[in-house]
Every structure is written in C-alpha cells, then in structure tokens.
N, C-alpha and C. Protein backbone atom coordinates (compact mmCIF):
# COMPACT_ATOMS: atom_id res chain seq x y z
N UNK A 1 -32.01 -3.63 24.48
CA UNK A 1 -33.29 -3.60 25.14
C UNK A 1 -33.20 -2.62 26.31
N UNK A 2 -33.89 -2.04 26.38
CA UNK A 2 -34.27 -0.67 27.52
C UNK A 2 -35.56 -1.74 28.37
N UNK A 3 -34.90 -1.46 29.51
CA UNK A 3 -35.23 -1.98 30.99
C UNK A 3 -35.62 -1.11 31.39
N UNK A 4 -37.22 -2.07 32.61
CA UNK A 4 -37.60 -0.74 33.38
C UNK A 4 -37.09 -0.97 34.51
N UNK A 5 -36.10 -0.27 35.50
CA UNK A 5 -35.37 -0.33 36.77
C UNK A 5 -36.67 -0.38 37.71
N UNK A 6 -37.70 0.28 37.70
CA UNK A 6 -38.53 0.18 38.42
C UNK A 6 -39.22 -0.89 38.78
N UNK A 7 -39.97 -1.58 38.05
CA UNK A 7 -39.88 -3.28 37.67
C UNK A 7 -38.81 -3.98 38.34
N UNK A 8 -37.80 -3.50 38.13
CA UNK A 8 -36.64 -4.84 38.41
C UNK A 8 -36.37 -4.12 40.33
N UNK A 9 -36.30 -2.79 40.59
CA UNK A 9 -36.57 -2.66 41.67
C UNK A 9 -37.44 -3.29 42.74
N UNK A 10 -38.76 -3.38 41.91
CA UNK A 10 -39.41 -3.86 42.94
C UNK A 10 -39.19 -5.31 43.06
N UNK A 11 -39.11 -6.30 41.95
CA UNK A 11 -38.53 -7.50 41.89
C UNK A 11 -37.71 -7.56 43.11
N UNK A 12 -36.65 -6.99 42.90
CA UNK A 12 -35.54 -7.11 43.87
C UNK A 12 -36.06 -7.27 45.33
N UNK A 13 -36.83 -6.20 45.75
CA UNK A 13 -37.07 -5.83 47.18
C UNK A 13 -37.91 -7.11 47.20
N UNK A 14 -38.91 -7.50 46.43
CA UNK A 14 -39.23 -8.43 47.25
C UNK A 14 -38.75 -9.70 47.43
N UNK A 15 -37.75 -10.09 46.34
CA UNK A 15 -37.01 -11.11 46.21
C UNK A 15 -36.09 -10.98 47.77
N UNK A 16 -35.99 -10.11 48.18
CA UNK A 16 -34.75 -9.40 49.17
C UNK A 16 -35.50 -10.32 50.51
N UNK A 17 -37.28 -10.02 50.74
CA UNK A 17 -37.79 -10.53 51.92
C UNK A 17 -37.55 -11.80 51.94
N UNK A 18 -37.39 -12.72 50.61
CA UNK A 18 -37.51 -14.07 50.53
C UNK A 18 -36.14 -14.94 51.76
N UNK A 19 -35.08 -13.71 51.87
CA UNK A 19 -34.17 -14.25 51.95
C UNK A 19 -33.86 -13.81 53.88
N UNK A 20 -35.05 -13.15 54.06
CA UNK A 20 -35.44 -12.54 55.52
C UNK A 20 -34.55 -13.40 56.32
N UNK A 21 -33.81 -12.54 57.59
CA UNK A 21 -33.20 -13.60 58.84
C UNK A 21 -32.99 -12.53 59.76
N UNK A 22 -32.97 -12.96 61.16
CA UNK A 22 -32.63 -11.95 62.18
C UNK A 22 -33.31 -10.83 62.14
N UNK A 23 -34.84 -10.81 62.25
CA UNK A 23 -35.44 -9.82 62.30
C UNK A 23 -35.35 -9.46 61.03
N UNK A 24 -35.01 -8.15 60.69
CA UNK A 24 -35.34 -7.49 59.25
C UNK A 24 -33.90 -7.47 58.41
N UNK A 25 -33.04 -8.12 58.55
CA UNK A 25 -32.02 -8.37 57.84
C UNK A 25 -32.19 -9.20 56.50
N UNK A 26 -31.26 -8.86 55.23
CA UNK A 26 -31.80 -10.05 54.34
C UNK A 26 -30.16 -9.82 53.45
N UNK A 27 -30.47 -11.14 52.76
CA UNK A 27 -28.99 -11.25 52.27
C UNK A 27 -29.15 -11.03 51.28
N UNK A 28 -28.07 -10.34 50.75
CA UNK A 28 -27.65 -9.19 49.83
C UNK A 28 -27.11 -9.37 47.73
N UNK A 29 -27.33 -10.52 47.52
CA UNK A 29 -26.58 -11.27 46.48
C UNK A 29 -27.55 -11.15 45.30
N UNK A 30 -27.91 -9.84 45.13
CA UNK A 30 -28.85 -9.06 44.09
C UNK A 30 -27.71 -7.85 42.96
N UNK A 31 -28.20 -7.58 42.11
CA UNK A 31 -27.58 -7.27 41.32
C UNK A 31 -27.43 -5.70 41.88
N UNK A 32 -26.23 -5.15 41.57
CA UNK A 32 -25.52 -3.82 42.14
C UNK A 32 -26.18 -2.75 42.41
N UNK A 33 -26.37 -2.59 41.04
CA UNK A 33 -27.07 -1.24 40.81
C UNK A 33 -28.45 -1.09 41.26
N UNK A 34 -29.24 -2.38 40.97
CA UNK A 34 -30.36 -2.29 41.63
C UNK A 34 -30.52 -2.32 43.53
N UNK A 35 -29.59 -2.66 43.70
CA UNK A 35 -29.36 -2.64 45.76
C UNK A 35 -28.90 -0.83 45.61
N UNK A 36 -28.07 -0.71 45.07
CA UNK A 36 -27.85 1.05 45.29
C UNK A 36 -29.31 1.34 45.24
N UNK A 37 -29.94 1.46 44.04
CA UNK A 37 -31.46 2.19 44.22
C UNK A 37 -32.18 2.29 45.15
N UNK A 38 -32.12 1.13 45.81
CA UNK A 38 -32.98 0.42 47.07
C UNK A 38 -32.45 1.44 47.99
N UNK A 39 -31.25 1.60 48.37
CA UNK A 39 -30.51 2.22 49.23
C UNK A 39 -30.72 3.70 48.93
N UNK A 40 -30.56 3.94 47.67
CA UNK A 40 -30.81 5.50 47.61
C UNK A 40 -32.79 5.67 47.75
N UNK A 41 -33.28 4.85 47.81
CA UNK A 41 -35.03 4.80 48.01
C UNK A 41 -35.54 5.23 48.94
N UNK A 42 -34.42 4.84 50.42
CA UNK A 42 -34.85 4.31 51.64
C UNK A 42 -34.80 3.35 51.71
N UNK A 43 -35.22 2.38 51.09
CA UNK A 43 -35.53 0.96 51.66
C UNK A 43 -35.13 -0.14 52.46
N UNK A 44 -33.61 -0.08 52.28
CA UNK A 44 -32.23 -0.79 53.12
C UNK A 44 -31.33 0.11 52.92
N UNK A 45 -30.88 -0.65 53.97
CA UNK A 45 -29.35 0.17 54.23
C UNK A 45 -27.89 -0.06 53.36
N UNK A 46 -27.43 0.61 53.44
CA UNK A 46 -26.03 0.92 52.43
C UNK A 46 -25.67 -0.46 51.90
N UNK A 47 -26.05 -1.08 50.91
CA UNK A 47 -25.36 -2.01 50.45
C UNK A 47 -23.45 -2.49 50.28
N UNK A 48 -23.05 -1.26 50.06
CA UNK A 48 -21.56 -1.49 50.16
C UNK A 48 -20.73 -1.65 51.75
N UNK A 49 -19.94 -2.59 51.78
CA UNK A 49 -19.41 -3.13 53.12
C UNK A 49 -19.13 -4.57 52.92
N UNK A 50 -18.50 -4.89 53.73
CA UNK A 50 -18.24 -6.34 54.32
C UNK A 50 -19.69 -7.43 54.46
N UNK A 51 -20.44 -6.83 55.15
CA UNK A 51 -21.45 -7.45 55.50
C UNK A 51 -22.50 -8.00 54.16
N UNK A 52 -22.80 -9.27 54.57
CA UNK A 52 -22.78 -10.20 53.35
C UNK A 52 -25.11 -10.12 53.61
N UNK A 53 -25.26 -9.03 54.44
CA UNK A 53 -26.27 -8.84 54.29
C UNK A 53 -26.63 -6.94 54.73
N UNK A 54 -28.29 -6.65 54.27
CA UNK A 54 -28.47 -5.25 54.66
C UNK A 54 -29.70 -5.12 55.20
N UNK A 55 -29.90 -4.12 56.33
CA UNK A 55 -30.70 -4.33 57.17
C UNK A 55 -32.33 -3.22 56.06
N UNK A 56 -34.05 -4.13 56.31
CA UNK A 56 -34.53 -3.19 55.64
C UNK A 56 -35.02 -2.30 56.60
N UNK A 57 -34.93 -1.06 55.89
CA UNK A 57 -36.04 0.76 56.80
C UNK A 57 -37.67 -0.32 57.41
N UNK A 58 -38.25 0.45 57.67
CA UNK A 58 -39.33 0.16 58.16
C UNK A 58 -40.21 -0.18 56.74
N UNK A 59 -39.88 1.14 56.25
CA UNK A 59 -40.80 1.66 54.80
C UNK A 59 -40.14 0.06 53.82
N UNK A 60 -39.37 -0.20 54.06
CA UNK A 60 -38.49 -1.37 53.12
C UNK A 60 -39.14 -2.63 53.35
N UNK A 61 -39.33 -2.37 54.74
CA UNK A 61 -39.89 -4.35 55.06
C UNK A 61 -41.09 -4.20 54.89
N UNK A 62 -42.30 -3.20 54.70
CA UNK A 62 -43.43 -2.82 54.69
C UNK A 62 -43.85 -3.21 53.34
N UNK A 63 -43.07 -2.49 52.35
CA UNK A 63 -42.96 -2.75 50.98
C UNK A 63 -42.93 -4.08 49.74
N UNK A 64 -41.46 -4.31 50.94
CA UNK A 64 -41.20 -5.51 50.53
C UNK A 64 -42.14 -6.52 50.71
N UNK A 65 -42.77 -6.73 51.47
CA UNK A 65 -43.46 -7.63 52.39
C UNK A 65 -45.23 -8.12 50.85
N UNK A 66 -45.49 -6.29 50.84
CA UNK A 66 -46.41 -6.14 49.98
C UNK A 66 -46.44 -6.74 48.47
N UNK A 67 -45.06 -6.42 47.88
CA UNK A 67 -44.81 -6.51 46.55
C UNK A 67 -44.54 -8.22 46.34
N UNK A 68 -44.00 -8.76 47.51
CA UNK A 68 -43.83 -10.15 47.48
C UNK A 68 -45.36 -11.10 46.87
N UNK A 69 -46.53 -10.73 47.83
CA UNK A 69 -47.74 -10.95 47.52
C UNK A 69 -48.26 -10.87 46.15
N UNK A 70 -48.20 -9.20 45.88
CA UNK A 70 -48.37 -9.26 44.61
C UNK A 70 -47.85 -9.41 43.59
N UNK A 71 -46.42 -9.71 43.47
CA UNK A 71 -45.53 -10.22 42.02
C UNK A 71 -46.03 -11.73 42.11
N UNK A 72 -45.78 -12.48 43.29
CA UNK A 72 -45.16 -13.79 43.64
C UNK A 72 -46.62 -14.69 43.74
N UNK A 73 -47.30 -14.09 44.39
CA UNK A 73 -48.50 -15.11 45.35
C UNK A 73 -49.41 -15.62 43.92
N UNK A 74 -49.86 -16.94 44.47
CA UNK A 74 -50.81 -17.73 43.08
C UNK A 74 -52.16 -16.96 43.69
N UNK A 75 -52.22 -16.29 44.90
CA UNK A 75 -53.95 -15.22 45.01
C UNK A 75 -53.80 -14.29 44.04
N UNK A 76 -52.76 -13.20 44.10
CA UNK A 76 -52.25 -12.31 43.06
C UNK A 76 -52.31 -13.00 41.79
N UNK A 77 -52.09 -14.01 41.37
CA UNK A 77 -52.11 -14.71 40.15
C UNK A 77 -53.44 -14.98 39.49
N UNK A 78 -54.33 -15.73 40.65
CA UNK A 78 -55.15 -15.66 40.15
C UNK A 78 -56.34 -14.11 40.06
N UNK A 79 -56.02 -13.56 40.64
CA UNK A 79 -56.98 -12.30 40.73
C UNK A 79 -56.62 -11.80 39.62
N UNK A 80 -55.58 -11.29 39.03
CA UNK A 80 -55.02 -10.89 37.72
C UNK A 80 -55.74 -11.83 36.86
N UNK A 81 -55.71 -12.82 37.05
CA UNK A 81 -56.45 -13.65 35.31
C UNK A 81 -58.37 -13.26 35.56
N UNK A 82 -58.53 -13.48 36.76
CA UNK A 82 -60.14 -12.94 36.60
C UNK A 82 -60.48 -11.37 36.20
N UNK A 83 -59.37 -10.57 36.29
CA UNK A 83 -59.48 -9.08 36.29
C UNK A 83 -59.19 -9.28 34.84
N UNK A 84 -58.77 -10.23 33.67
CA UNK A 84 -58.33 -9.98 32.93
C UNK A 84 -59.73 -10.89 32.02
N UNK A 85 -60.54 -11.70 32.83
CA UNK A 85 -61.66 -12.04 32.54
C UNK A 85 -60.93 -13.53 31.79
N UNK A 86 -60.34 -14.25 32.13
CA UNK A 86 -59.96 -16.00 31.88
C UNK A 86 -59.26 -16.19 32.92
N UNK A 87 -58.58 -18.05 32.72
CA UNK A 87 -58.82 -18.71 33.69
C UNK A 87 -57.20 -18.40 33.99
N UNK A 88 -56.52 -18.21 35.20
CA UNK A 88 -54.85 -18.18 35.26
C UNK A 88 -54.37 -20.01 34.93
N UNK A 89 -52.74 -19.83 34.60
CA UNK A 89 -52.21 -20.81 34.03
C UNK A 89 -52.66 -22.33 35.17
N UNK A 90 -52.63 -21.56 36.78
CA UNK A 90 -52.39 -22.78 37.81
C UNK A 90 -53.86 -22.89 37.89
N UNK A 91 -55.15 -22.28 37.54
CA UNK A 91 -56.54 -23.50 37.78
C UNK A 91 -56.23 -24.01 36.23
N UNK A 92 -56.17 -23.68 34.98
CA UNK A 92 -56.22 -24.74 34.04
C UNK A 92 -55.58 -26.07 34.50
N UNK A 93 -54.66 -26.34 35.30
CA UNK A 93 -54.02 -27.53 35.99
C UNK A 93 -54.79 -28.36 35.87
C-alpha cells in the first residue's frame, strides 16, 4: 500500500499539539520519519537528541493548532457530513 506522507504529516502535527506542555513544547513519541519531515518543514525542531520532547516554530504551533480542529473536532465532523449533504455518525446518536 502506497501512503500519503502528507496525510500522515499532518496527522502527526496535530496529534503532536495534543501532547502540548511548557509553552510550545510537545512530546515526541511519533513515528521517525514522519518527525524528520516536520523538522525538515519548519515546523519543530530537530527531532534527533536526548530530549524526550521538540520545541514547535511559530508556523508549527499555528498549524498544528489548526489541523487539530479540522482532522479531530466533532464541529469539523459535523460540517463535513452537511457539506456532504447527510447526517454525521455523532447526531445519528
């Protein structure tokens, strides 16, 4: 199966805010290659080191912050099922 890194990029970053501490720091326990990307993006800082977390760019926590909303949020959820013209899975509830 051919993966889209881009997809799983953004996954990541926002999965990354979930784990937010100390200001814009977030802990780091995401899969390799996808934290290099991030790092080669801008978005955070050098993933390789000791440090069991990486600090995000401005552009990173900005991002992140955004993509969280829209992968994650049940507003995003539901706006997608009305844009798609039916009901999303959480009002059938």
């Amino acid at each position: 199966m051919e993966l889209n890194t881009s997809k799983i990029d953004d996954a990541v970053l926002a999965l990354l805010y979930l784990g937010l501490h100390n200001g814009a720091r977030a802990w780091k326990g995401f899969d390799w290659e996808a934290m290099n990307r991030l790092h080669e993006q801008g978005y955070i800082t050098d993933p390789r080191g000791k440090a069991k977390s990486v600090v995000f760019t401005e552009e990173g926590f900005e991002r992140a912050q955004r993509l969280l909303e829209v992968l994650f949020s049940k507003q995003a959820e539901l706006q997608a099922a009305a844009d798609r013209g039916r009901p999303s899975r959480s009002s059938r509830r």
